[in-house]
N, C-alpha and C. Protein backbone atom coordinates (compact mmCIF):
# COMPACT_ATOMS: atom_id res chain seq x y z
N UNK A 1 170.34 138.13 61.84
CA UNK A 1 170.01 136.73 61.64
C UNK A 1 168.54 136.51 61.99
N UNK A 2 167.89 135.75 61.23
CA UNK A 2 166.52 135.38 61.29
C UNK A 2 166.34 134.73 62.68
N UNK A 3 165.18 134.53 63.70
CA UNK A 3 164.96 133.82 64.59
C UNK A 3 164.11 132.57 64.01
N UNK A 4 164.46 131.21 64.52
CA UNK A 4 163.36 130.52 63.92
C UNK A 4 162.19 130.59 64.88
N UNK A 5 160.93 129.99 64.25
CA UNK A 5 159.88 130.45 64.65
C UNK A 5 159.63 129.16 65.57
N UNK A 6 160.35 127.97 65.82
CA UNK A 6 160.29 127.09 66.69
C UNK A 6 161.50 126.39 67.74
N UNK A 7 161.08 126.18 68.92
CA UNK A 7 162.03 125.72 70.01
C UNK A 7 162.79 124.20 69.95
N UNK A 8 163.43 123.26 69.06
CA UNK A 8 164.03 122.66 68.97
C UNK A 8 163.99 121.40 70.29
N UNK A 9 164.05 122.12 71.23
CA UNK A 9 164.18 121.31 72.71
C UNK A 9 162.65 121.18 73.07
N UNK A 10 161.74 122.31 72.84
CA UNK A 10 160.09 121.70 73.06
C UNK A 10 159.92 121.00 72.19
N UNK A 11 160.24 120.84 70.82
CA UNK A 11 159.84 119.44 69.94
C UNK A 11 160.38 118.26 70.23
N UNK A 12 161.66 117.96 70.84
CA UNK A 12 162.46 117.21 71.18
C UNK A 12 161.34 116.27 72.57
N UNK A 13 161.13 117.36 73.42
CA UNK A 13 160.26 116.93 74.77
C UNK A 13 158.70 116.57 74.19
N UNK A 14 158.39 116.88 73.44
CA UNK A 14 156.98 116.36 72.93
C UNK A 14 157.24 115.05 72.52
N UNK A 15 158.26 114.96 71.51
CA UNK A 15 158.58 113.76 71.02
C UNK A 15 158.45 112.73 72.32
N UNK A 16 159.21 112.79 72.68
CA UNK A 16 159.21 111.76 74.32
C UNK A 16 158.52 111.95 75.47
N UNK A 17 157.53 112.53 75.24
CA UNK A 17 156.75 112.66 75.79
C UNK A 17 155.67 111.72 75.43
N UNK A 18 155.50 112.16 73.87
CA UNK A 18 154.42 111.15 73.57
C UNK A 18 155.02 109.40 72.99
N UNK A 19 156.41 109.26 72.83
CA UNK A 19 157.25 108.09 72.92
C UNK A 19 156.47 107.24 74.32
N UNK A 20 157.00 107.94 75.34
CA UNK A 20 156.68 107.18 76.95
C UNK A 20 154.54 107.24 76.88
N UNK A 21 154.04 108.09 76.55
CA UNK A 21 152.26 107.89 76.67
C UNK A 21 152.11 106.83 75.49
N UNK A 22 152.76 106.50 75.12
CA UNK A 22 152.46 105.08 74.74
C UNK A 22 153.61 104.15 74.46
N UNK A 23 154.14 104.20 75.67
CA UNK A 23 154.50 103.28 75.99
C UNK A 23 155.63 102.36 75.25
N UNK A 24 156.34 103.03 74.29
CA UNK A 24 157.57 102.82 73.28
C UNK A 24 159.12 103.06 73.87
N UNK A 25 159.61 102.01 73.89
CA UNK A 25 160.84 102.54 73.91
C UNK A 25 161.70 103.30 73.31
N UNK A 26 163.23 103.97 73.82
CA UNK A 26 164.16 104.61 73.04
C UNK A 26 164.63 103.26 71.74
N UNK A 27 164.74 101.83 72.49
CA UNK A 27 165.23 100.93 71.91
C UNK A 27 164.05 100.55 70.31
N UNK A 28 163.11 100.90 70.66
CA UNK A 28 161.66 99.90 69.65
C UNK A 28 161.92 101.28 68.45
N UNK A 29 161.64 102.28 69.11
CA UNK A 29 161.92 103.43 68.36
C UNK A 29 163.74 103.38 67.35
N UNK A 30 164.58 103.44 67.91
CA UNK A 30 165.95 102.86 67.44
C UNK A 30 165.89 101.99 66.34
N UNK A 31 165.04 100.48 66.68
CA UNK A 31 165.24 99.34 65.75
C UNK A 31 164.70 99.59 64.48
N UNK A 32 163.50 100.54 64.66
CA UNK A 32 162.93 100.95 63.44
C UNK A 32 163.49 102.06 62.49
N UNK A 33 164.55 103.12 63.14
CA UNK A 33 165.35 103.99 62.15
C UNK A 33 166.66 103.14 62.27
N UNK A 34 166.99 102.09 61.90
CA UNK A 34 168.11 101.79 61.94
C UNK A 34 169.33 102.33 62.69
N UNK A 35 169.13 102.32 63.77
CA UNK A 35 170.58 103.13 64.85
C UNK A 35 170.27 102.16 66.32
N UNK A 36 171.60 102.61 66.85
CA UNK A 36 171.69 102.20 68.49
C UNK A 36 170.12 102.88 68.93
N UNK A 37 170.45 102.57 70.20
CA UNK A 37 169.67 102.86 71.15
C UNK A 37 169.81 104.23 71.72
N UNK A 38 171.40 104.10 71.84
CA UNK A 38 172.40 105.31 72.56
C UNK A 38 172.04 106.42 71.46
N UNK A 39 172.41 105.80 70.23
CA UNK A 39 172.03 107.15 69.42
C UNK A 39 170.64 107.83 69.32
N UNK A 40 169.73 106.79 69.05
CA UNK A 40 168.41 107.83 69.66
C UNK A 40 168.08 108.27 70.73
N UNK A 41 168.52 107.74 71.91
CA UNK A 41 168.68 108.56 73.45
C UNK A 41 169.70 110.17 72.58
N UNK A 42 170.13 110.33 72.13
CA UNK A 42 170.90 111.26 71.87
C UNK A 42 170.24 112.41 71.00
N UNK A 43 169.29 111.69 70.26
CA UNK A 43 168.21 112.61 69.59
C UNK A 43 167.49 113.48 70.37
N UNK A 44 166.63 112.48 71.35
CA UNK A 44 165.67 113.27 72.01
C UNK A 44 166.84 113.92 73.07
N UNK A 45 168.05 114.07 73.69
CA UNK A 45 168.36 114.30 74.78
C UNK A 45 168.94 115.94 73.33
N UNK A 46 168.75 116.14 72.23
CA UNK A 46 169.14 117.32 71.61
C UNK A 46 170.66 117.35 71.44
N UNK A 47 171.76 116.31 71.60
CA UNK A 47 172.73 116.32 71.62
C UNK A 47 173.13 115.97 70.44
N UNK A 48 172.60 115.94 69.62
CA UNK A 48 172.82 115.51 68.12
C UNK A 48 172.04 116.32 67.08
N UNK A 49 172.43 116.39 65.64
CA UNK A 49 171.52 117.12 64.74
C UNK A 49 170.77 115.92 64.39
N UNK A 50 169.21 116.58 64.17
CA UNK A 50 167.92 115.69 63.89
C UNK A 50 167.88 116.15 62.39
N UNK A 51 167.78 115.36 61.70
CA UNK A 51 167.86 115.50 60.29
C UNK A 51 165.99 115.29 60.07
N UNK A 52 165.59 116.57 58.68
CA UNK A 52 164.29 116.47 58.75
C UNK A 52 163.27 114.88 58.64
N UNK A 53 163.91 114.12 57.58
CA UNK A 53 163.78 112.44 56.89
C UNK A 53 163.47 111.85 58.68
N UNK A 54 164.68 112.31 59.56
CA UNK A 54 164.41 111.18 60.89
C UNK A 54 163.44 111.47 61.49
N UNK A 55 162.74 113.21 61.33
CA UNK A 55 162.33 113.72 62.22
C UNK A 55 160.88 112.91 61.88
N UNK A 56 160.33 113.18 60.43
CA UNK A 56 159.31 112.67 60.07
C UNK A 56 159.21 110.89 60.31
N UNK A 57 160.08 110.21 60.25
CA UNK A 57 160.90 108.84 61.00
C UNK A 57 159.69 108.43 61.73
N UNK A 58 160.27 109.62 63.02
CA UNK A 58 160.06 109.92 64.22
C UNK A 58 158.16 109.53 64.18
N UNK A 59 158.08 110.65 63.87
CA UNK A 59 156.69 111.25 63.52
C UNK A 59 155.68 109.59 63.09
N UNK A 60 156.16 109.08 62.26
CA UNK A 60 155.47 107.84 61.44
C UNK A 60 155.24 106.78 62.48
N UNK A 61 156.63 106.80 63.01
CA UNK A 61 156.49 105.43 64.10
C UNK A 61 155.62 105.66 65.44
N UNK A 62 155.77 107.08 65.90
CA UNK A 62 154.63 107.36 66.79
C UNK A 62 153.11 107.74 66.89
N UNK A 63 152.73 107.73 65.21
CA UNK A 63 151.57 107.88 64.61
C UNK A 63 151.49 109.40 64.67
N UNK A 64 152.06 109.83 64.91
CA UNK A 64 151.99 111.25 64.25
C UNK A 64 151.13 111.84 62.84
N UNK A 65 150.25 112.34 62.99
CA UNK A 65 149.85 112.80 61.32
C UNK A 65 150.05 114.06 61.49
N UNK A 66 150.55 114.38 60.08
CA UNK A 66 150.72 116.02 60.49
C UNK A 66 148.79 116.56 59.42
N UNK A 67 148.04 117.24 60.55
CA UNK A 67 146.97 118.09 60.79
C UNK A 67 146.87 119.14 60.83
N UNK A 68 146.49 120.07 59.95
CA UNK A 68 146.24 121.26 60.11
C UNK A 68 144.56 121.47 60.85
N UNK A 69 144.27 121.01 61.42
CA UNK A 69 142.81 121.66 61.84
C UNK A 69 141.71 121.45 60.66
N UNK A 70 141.36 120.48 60.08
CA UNK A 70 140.33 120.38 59.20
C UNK A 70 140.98 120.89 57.53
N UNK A 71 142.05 121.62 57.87
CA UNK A 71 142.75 121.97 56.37
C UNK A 71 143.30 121.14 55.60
N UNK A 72 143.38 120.82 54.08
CA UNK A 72 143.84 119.87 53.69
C UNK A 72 145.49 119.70 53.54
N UNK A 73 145.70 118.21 54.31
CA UNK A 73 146.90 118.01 54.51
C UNK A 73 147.86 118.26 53.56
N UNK A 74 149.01 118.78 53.74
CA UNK A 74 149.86 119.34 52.89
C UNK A 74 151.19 117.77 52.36
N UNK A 75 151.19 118.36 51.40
CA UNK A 75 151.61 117.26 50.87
C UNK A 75 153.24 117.48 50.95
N UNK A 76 153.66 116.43 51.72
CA UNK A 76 155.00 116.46 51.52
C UNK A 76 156.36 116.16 50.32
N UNK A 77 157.38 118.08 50.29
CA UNK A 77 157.71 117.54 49.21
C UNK A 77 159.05 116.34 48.83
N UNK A 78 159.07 115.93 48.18
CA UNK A 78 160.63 115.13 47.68
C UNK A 78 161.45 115.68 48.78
N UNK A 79 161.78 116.79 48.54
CA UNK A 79 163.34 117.12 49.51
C UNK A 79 162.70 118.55 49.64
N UNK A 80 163.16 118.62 51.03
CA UNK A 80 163.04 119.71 52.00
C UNK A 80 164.45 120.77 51.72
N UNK A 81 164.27 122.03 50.70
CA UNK A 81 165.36 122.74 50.13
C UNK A 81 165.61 123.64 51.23
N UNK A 82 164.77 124.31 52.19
CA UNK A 82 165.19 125.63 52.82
C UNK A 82 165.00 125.10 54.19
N UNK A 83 166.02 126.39 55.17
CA UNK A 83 165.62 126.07 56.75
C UNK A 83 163.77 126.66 56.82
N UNK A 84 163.41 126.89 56.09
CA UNK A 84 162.22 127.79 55.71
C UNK A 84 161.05 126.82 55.76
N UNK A 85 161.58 125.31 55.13
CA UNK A 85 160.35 124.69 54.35
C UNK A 85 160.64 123.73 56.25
N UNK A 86 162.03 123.62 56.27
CA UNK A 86 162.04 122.86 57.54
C UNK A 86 160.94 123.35 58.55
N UNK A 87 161.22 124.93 58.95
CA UNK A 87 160.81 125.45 60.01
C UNK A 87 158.99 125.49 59.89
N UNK A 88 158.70 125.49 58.77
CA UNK A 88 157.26 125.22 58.43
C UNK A 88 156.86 123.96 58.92
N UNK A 89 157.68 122.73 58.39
CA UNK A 89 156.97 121.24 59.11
C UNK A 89 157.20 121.15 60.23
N UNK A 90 158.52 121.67 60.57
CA UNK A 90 157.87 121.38 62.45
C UNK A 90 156.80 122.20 62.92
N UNK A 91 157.08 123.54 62.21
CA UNK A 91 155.71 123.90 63.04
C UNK A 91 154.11 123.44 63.15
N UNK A 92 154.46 122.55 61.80
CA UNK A 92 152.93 121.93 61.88
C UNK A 92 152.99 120.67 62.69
N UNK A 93 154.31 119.54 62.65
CA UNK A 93 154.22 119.14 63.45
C UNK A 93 154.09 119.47 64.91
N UNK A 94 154.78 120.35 65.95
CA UNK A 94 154.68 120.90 67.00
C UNK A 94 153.42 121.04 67.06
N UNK A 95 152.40 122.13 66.62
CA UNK A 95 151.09 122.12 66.43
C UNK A 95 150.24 120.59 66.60
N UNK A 96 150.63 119.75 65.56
CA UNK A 96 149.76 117.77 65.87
C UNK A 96 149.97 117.87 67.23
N UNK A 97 151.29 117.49 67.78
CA UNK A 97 151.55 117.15 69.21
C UNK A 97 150.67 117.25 70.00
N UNK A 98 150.90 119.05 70.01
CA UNK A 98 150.18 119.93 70.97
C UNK A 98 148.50 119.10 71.09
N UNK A 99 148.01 119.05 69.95
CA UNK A 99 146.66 118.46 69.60
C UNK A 99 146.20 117.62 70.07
N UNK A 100 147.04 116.50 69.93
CA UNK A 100 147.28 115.47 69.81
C UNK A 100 147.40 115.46 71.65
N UNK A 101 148.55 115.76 72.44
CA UNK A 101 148.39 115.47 74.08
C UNK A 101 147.13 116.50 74.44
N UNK A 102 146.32 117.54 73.83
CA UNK A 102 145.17 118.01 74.73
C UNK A 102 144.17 117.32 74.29
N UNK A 103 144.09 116.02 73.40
CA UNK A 103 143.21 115.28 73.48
C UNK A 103 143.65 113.64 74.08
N UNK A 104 144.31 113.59 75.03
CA UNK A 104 144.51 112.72 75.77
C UNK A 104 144.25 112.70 77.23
């Protein structure tokens, strides 16, 4: 079996990490993907499957851009077909994060 090339629970902790550095709730975050509160506490706590659509959700409402380093941004497609194309956007997301809190 393939390993994926990213940690699920460190994207999860970035996420809320940078949720709380500015200062957003589980709830503000919630009202905007349409769900409880409880259920997005359930996202970041990894107790649930994160579907790619929420992840990028995610990503929009916390200003997330996904950045490659001066490379031109990749264009996101219609529908995400493989765990392949998945494991690629988080890794670029994971990468923003990272960026993104060593310039804070």
């Amino acid at each position: 079996m393939r390993q994926s090339r990213f940690n699920i629970d460190k994207v999860l902790q970035d996420i809320r990490g940078k949720r709380k550095a500015q200062k957003i709730t589980q709830q503000q975050i919630a009202n905007h993907l349409g769900i409880t509160q409880s259920s997005y506490k359930e996202i970041e706590l990894g107790r649930t499957s994160l579907k790619a659509q929420t992840l990028f959700d995610i990503m929009d409402i916390l200003g997330v851009k996904v950045d490659t380093e001066g490379e031109k941004e990749p264009e996101l497609p219609q529908q995400i077909n493989t765990l392949e194309d998945v494991t690629a956007y988080m890794s670029i997301f994971t990468k923003c994060l990272h960026n993104q809190r060593d310039s804070l």
